[in-house]
C-alpha atoms as a PDB file:
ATOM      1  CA  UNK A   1       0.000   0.000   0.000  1.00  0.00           C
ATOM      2  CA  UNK A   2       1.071   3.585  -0.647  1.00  0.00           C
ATOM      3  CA  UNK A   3       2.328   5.882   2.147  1.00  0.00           C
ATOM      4  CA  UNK A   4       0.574   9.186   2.966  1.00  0.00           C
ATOM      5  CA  UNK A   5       3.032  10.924   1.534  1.00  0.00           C
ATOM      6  CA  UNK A   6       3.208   8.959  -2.025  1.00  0.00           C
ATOM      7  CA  UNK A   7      -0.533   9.409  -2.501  1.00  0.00           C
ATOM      8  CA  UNK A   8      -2.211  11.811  -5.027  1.00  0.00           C
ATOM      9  CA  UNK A   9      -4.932  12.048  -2.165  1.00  0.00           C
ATOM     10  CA  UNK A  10      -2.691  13.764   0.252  1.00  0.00           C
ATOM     11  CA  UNK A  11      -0.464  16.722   0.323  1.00  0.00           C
ATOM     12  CA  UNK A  12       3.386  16.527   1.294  1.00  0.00           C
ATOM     13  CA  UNK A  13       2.587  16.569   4.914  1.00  0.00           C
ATOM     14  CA  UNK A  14       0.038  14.148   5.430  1.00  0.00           C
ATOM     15  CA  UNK A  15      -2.842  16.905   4.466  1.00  0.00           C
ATOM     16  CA  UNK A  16      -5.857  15.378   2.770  1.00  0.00           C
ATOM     17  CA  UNK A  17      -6.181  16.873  -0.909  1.00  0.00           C
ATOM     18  CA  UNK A  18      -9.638  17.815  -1.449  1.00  0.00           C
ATOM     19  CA  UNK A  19      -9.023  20.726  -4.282  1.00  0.00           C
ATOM     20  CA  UNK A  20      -6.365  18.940  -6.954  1.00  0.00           C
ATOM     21  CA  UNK A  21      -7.974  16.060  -7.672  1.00  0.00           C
ATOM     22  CA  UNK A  22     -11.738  14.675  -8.472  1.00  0.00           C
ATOM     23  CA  UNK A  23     -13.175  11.519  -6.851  1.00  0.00           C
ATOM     24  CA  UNK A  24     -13.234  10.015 -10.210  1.00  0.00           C
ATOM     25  CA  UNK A  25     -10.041  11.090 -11.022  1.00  0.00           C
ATOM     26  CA  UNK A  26      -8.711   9.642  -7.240  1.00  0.00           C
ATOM     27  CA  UNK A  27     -10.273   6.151  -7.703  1.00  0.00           C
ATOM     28  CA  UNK A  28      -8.827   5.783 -11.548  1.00  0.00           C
ATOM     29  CA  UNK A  29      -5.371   6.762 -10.420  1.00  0.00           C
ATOM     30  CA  UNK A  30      -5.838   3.930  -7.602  1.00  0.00           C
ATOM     31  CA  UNK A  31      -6.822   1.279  -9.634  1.00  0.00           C
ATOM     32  CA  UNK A  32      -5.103  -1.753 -10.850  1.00  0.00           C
ATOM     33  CA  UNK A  33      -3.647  -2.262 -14.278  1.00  0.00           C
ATOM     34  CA  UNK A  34      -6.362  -4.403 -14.834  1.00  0.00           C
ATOM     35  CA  UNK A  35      -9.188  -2.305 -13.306  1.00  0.00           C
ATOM     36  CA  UNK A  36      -8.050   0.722 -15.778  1.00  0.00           C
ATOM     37  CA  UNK A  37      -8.042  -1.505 -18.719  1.00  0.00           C
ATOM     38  CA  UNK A  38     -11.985  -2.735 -17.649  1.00  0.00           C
ATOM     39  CA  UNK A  39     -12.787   0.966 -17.598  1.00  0.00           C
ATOM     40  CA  UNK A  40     -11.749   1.595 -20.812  1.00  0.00           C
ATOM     41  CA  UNK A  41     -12.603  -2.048 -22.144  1.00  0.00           C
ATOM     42  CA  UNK A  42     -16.244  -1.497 -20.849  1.00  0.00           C
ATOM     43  CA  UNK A  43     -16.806   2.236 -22.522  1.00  0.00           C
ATOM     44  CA  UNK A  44     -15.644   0.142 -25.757  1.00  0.00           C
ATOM     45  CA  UNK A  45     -17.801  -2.267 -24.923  1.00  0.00           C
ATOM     46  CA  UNK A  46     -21.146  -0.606 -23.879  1.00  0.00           C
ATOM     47  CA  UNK A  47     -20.532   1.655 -26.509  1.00  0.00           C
ATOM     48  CA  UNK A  48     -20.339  -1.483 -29.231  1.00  0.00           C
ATOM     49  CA  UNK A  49     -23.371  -2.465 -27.223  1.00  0.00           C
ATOM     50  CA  UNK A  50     -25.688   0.199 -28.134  1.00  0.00           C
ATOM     51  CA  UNK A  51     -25.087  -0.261 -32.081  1.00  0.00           C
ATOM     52  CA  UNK A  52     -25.400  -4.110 -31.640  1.00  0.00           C
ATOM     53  CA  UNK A  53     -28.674  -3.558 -30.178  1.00  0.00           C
ATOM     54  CA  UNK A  54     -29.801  -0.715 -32.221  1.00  0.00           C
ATOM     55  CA  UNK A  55     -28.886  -3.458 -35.642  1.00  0.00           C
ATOM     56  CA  UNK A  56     -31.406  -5.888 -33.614  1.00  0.00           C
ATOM     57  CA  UNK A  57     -33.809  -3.312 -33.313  1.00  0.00           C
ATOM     58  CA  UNK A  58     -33.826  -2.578 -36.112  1.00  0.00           C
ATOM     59  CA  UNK A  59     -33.442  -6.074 -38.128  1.00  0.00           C
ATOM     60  CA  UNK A  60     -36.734  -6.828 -36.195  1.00  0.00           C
ATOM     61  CA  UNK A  61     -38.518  -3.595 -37.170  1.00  0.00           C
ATOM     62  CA  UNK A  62     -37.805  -4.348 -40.852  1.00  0.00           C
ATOM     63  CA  UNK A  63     -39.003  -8.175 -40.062  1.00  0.00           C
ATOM     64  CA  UNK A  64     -41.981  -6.393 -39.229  1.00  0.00           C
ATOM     65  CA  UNK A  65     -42.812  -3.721 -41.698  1.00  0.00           C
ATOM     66  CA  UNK A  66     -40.800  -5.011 -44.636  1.00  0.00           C
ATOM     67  CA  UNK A  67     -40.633  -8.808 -44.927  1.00  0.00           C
ATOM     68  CA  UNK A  68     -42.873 -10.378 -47.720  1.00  0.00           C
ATOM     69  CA  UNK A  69     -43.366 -13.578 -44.847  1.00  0.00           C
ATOM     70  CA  UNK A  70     -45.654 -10.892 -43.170  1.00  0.00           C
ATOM     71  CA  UNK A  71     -47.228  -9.392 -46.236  1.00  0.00           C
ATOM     72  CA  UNK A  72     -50.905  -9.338 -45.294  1.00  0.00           C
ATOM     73  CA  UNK A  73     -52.082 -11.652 -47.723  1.00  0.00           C
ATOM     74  CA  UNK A  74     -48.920 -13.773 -46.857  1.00  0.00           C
ATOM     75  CA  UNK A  75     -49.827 -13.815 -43.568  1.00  0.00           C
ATOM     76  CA  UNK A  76     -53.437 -14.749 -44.167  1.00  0.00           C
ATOM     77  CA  UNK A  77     -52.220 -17.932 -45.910  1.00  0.00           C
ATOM     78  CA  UNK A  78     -49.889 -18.697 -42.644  1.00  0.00           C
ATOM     79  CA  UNK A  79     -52.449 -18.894 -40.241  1.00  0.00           C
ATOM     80  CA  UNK A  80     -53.812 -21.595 -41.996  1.00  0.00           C
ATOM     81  CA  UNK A  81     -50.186 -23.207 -40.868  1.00  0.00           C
ATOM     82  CA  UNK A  82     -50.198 -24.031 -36.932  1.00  0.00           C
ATOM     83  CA  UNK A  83     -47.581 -24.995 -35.119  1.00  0.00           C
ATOM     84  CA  UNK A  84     -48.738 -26.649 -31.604  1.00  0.00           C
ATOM     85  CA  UNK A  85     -51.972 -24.642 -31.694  1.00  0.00           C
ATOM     86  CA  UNK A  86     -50.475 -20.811 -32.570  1.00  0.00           C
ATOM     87  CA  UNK A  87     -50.482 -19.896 -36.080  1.00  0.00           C
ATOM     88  CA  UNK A  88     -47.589 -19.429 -38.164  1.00  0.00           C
ATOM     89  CA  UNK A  89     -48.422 -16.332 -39.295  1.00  0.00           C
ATOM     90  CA  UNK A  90     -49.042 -14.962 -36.124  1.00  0.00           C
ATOM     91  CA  UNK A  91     -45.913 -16.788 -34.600  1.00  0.00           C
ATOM     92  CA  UNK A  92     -43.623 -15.288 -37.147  1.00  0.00           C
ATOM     93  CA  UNK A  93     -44.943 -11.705 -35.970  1.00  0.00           C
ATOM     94  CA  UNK A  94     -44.160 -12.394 -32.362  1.00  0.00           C
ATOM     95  CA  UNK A  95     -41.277 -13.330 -32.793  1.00  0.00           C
ATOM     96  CA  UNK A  96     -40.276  -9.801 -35.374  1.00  0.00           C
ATOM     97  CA  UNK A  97     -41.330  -8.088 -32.214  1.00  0.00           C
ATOM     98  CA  UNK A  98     -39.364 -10.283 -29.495  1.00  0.00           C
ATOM     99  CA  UNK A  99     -35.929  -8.662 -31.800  1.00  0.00           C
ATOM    100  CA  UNK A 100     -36.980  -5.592 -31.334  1.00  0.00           C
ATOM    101  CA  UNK A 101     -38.131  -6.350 -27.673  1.00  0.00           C
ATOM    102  CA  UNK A 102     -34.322  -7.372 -27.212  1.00  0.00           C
ATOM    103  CA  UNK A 103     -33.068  -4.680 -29.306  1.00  0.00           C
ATOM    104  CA  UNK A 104     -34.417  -2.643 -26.680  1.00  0.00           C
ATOM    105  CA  UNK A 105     -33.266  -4.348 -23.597  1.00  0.00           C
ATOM    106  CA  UNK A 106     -29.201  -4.623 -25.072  1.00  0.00           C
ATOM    107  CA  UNK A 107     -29.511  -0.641 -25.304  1.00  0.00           C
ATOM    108  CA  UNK A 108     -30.825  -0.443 -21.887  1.00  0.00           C
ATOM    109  CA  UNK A 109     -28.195  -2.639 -20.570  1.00  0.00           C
ATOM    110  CA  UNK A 110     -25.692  -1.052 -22.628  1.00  0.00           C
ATOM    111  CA  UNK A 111     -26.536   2.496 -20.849  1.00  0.00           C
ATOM    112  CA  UNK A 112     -26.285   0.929 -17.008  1.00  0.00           C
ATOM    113  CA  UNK A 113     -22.581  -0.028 -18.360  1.00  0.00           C
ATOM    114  CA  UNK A 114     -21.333   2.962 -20.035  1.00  0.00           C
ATOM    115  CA  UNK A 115     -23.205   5.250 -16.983  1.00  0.00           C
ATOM    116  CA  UNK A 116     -21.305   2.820 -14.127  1.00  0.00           C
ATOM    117  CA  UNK A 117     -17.909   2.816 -16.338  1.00  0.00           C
ATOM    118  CA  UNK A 118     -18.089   6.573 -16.842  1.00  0.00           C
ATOM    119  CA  UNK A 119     -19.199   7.660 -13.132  1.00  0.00           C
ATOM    120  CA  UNK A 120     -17.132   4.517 -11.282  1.00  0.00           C
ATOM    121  CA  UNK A 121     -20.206   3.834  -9.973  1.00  0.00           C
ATOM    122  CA  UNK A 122     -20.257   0.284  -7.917  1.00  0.00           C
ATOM    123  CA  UNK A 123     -24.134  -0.127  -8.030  1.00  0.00           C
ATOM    124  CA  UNK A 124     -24.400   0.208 -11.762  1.00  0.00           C
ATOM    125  CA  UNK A 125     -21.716  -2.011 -12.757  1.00  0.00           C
ATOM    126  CA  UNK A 126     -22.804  -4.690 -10.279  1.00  0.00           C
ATOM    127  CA  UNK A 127     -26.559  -4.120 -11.582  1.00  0.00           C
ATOM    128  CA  UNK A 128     -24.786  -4.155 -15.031  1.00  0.00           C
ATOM    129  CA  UNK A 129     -23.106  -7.239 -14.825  1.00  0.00           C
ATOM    130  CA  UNK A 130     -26.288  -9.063 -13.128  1.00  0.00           C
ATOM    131  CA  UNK A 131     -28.356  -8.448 -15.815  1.00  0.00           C
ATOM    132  CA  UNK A 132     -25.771  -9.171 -18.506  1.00  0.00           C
ATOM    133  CA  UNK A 133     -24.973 -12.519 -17.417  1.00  0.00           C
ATOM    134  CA  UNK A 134     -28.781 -13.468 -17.313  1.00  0.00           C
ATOM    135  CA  UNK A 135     -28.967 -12.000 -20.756  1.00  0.00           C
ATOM    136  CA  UNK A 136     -26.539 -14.117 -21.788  1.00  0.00           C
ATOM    137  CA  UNK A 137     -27.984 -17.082 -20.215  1.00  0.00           C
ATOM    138  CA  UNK A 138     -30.944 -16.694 -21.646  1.00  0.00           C
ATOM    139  CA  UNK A 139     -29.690 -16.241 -25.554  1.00  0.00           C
ATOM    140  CA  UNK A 140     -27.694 -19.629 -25.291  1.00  0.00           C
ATOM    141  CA  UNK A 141     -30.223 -21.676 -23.788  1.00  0.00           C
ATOM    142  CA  UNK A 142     -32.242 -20.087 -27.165  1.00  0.00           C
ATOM    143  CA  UNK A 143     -30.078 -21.175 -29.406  1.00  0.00           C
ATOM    144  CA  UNK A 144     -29.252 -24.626 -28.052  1.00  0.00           C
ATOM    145  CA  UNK A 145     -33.268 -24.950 -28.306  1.00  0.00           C
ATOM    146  CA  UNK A 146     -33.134 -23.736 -31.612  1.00  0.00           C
ATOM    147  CA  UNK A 147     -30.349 -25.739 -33.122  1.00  0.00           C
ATOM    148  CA  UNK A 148     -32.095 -28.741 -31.562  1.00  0.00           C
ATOM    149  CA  UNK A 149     -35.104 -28.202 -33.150  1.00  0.00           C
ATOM    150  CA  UNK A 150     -34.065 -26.767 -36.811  1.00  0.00           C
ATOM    151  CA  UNK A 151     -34.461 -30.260 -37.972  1.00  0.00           C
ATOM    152  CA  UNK A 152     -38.011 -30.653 -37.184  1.00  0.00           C
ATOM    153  CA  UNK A 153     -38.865 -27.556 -37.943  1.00  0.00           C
ATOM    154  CA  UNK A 154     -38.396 -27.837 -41.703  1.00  0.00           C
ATOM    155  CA  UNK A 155     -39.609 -30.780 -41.955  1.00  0.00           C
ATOM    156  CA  UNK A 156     -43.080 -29.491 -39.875  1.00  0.00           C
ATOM    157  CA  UNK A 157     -42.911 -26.605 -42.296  1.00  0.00           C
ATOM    158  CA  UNK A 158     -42.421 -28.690 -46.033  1.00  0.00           C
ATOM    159  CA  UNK A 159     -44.929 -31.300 -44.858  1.00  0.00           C
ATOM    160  CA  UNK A 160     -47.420 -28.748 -43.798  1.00  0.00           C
ATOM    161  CA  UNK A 161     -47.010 -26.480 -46.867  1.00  0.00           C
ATOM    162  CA  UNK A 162     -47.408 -29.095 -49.076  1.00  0.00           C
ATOM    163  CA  UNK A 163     -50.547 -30.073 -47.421  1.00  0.00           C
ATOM    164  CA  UNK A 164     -51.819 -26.642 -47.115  1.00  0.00           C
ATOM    165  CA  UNK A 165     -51.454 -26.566 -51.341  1.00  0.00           C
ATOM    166  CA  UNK A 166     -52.823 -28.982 -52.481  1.00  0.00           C
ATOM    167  CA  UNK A 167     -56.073 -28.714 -50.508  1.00  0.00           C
ATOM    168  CA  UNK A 168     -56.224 -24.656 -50.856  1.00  0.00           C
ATOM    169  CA  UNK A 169     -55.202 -23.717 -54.083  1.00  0.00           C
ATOM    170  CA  UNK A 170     -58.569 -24.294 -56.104  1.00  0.00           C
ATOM    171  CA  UNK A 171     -58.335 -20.837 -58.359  1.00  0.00           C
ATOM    172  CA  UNK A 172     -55.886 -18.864 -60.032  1.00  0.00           C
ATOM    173  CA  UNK A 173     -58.751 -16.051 -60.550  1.00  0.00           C
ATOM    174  CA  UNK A 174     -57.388 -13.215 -57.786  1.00  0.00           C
ATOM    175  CA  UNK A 175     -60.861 -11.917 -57.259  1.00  0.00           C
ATOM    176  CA  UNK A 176     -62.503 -14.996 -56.763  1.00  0.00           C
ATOM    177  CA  UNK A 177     -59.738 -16.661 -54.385  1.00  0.00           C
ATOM    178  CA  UNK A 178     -60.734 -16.978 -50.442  1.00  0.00           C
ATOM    179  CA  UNK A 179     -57.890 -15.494 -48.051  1.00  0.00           C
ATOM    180  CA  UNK A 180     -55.583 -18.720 -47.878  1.00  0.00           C
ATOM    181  CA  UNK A 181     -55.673 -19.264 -51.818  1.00  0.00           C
ATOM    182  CA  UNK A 182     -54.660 -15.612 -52.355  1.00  0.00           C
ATOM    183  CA  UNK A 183     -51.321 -16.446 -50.258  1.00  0.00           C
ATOM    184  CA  UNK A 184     -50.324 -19.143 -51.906  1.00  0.00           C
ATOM    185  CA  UNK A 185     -50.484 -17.375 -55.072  1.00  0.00           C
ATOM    186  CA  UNK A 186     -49.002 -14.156 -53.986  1.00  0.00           C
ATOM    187  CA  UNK A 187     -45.968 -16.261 -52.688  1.00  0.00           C
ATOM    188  CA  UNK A 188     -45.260 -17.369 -56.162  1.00  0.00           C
ATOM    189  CA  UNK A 189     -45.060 -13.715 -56.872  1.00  0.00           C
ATOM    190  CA  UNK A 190     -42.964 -12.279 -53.980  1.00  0.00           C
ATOM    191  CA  UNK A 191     -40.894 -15.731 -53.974  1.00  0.00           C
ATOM    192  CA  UNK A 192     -40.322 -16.120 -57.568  1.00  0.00           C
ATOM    193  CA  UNK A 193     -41.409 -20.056 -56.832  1.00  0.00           C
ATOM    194  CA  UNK A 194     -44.096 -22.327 -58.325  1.00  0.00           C
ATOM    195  CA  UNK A 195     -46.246 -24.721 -56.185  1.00  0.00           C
ATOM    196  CA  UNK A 196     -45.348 -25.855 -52.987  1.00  0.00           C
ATOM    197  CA  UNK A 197     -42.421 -28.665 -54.553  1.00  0.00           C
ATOM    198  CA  UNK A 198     -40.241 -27.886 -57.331  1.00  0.00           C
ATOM    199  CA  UNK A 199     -42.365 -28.700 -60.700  1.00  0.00           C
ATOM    200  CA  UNK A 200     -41.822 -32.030 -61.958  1.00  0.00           C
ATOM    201  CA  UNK A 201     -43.674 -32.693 -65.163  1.00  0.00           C
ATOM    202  CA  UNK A 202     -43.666 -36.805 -64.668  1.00  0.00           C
ATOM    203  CA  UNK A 203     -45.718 -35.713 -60.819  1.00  0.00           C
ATOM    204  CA  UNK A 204     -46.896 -32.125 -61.140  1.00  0.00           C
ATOM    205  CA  UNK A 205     -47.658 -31.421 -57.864  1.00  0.00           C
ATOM    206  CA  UNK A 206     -50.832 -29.498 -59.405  1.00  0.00           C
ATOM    207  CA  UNK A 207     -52.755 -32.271 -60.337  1.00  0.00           C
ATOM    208  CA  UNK A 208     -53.232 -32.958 -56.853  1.00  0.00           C
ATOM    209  CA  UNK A 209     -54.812 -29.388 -56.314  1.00  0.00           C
ATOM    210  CA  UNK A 210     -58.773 -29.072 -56.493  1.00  0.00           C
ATOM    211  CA  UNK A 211     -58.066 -25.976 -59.455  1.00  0.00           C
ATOM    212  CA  UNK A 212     -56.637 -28.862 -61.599  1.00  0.00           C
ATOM    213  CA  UNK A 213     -59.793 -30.531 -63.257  1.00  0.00           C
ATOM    214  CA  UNK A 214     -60.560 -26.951 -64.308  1.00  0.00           C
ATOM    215  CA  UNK A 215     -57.651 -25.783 -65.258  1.00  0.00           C
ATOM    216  CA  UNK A 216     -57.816 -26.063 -69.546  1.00  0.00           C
ATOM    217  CA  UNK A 217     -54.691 -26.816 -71.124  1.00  0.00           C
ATOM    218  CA  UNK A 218     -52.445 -25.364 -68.166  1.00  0.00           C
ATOM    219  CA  UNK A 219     -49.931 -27.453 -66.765  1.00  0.00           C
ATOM    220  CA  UNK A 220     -49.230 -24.596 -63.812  1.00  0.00           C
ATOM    221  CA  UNK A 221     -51.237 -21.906 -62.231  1.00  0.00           C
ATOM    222  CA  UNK A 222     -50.312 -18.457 -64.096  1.00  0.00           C
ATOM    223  CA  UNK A 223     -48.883 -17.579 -61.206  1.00  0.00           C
ATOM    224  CA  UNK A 224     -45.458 -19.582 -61.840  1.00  0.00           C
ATOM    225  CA  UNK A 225     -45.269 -17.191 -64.782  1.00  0.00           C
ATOM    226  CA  UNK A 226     -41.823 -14.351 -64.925  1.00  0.00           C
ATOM    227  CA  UNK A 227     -43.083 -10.966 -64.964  1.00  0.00           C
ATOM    228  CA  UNK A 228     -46.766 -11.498 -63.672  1.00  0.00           C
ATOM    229  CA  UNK A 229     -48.362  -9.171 -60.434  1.00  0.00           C
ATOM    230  CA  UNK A 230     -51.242  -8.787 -58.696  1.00  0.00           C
ATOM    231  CA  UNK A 231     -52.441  -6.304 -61.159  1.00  0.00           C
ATOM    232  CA  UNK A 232     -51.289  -7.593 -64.887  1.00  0.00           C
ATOM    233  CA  UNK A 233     -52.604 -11.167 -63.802  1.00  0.00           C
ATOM    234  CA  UNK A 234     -55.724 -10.885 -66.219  1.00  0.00           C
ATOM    235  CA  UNK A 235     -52.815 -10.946 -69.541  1.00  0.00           C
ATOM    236  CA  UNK A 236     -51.698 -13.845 -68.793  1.00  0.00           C
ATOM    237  CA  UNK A 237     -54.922 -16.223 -69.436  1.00  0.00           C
ATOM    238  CA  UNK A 238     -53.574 -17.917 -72.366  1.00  0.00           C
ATOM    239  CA  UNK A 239     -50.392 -17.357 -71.977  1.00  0.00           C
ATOM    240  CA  UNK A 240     -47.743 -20.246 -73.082  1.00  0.00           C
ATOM    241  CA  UNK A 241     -45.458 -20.106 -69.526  1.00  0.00           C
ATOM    242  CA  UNK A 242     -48.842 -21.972 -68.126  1.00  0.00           C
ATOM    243  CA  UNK A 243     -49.141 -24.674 -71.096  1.00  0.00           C
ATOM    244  CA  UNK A 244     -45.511 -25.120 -71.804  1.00  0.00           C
ATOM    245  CA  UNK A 245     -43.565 -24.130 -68.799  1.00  0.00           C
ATOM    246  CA  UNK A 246     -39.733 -23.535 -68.868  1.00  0.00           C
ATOM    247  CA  UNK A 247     -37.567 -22.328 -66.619  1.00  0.00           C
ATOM    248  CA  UNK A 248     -37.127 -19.702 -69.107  1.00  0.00           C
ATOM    249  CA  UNK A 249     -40.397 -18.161 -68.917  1.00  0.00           C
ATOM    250  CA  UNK A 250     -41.451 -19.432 -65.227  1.00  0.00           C
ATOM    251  CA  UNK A 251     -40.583 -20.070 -61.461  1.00  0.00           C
ATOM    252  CA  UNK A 252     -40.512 -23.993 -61.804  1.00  0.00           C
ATOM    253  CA  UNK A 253     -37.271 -24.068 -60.848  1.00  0.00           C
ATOM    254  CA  UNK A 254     -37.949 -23.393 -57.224  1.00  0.00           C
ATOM    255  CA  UNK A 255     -41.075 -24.086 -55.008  1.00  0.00           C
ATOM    256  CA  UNK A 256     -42.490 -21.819 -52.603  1.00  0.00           C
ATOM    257  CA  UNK A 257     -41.904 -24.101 -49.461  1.00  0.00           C
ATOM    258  CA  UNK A 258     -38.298 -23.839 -49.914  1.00  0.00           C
ATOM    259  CA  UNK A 259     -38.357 -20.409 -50.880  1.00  0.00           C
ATOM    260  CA  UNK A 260     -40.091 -18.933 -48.126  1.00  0.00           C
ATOM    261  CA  UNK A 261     -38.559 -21.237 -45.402  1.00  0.00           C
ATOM    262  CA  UNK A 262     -34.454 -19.973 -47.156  1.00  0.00           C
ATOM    263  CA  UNK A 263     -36.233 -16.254 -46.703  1.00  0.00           C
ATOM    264  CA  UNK A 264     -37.169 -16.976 -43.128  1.00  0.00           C
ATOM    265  CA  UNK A 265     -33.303 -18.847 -42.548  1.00  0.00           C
ATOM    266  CA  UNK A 266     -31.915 -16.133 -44.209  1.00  0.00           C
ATOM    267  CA  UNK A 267     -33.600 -13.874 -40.880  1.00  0.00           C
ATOM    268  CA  UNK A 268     -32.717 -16.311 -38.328  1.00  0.00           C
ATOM    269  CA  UNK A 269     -29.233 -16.850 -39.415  1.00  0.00           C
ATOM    270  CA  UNK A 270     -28.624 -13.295 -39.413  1.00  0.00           C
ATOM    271  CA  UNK A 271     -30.258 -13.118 -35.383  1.00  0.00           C
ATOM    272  CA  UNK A 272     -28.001 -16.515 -34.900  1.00  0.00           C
ATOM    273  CA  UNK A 273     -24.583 -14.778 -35.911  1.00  0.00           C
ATOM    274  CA  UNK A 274     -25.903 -11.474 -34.234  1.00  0.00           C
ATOM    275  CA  UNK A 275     -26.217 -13.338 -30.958  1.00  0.00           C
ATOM    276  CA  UNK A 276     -23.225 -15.253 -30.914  1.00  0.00           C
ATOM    277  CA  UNK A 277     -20.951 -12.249 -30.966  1.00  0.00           C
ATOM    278  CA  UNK A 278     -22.823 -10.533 -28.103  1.00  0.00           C
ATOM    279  CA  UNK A 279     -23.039 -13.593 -26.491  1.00  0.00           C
ATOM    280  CA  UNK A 280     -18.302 -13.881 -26.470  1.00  0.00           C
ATOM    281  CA  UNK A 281     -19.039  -9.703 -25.615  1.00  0.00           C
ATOM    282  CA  UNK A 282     -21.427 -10.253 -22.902  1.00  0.00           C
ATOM    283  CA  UNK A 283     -18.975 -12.810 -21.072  1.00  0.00           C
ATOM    284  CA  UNK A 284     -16.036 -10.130 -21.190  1.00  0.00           C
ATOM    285  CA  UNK A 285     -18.148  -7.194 -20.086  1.00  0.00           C
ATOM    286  CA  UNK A 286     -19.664  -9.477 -16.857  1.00  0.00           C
ATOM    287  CA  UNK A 287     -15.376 -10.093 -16.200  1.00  0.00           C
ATOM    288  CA  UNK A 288     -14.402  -6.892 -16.416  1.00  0.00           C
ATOM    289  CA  UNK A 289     -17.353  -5.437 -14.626  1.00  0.00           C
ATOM    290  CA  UNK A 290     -16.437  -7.112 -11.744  1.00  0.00           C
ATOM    291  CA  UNK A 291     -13.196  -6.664 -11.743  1.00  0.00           C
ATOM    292  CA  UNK A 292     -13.522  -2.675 -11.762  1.00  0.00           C
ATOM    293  CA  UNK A 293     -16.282  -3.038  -9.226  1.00  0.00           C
ATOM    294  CA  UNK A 294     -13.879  -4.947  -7.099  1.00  0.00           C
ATOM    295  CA  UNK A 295     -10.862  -2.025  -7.159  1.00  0.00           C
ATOM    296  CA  UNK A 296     -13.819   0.702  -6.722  1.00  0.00           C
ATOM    297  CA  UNK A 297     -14.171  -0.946  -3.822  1.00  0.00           C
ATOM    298  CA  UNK A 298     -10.623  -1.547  -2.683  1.00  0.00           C
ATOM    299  CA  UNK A 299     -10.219   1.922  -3.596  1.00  0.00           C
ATOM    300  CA  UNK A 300     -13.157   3.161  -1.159  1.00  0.00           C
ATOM    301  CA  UNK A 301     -11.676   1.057   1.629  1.00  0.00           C
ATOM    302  CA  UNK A 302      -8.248   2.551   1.663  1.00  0.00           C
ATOM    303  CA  UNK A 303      -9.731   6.236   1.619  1.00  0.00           C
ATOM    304  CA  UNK A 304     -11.537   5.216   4.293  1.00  0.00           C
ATOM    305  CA  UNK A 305      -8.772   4.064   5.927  1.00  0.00           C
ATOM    306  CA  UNK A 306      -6.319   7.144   4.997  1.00  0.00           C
ATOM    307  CA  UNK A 307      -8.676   9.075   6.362  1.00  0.00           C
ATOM    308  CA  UNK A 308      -9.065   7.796   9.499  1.00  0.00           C
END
């Protein structure tokens, strides 16, 4: 320990310094090599933080308000898709806002770090560190569910899909379709897909669909057609991309099912990535949290002491 006399706390003398230097300025100049470098690490950090979170914010907001998987006649068509009793559609919403939801609470945590960091405060770094490390907890125990069940999952979502198709698609009329009908055939045109399984012309998956037996010389719906919307739809009645479909003129090299479920992957594996790296961050920031707490409190007890 320093002697009166070689700390910046006291004058030559043994007088206690109250005008040269601030209490914040005191307890950095006290602190270990490795309490200094968690300061500095954790302003880093927190500030890293708050633009992690504000990316997860805002990858959920545009999940939300931008993602053709929750277009509203998209979304219509999902319901019809349940997943142990919730609907897809309205599953795939929650979850858009659980990102932002944790968008939000990385920020907040974020702020208690760069607020106890900046003002060596013991409470907020403790508080900090306490609520990263559940954080953390909580995201890995996520993704080890998630991994688990990825498997499952697209198998759950093919088989359902398929089934979905080829009981629902019974018109490719747009103003005469019922809600679940219209999704399916506004997927082909956001998804640039064809039926639910890539077309195979020895077991087109359309034949099993009641709009088949009244379907004229069409192979596929006109909806597997390049170039067609939700408002040019009436030029393509007799169109040859529905008669004599190539992968020129049409979608079929692609179905919807594995379209949409590589659009919603494309999501998750961005989230995945996201929360791995804050996951390695989160770990250092709980360390070095506690190691600065621990010196701001060393650092309390000897002026304590001094001053007695």
């Amino acid at each position: 320990m320093r002697s009166v006399d070689d700390n910046p706390r006291y004058t030559r003398g043994g007088h206690y310094n109250q005008i040269q230097y601030s209490p914040q300025k005191l307890a950095t100049m006290d602190m270990s090599c490795g309490g200094k470098f968690g300061l500095i690490f954790l302003l880093i950090l927190n500030f890293i933080f708050f633009l992690v979170g504000s990316a997860i914010l805002t990858l959920g907001v545009v999940l939300k308000t931008n993602s053709n998987l929750l277009e509203t006649d998209v979304n219509a068509m999902l319901n019809d898709m349940e997943l142990n009793g919730m609907k897809l559609g309205n599953l795939l919403s929650a979850v858009a806002s659980l990102v932002i939801a944790i968008g939000c609470v990385i920020m907040v945590i974020s702020g208690f770090g760069l607020f106890g960091s900046c003002c060596k405060s013991r409470c907020f770094l403790i508080t900090y560190a306490i609520l990263l490390l559940i954080v953390c907890c909580i995201q890995l125990a996520a993704m080890g569910v998630a991994a688990l069940m990825r498997d499952k999952a697209v198998n759950w979502f093919d088989d359902t899909f398929n089934t979905l198709f080829e009981t629902e698609f019974k018109t490719d009329d747009i103003t005469a379709m019922s809600a679940t009908n219209k999704g399916l055939a506004v997927c082909s045109i956001y998804f640039k897909c064809c039926g639910a399984k890539k077309y195979d012309a020895a077991n087109n998956q359309f034949e099993k669909t009641p709009w088949w037996p009244n379907r004229g010389s069409q192979k596929v719906s006109r909806y597997c057609c390049k170039g067609i919307t939700t408002t040019n739809y009436a030029d393509y009645n007799t169109n040859t991309c529905m008669s004599n479909p190539t992968e020129t003129d049409t979608y079929i090299n692609q179905g919807c099912s594995s379209a949409m479920y590589t659009s919603l992957e494309q999501y998750a594996s961005a989230g995945v990535g996201l929360l791995v790296g804050i996951s390695v961050i989160q770990i250092l920031g709980v360390v070095f949290a506690c190691i600065v707490a621990r010196d701001l409190k060393r650092v309390g007890a000897q002026e304590e002491a001094m001053k007695a």
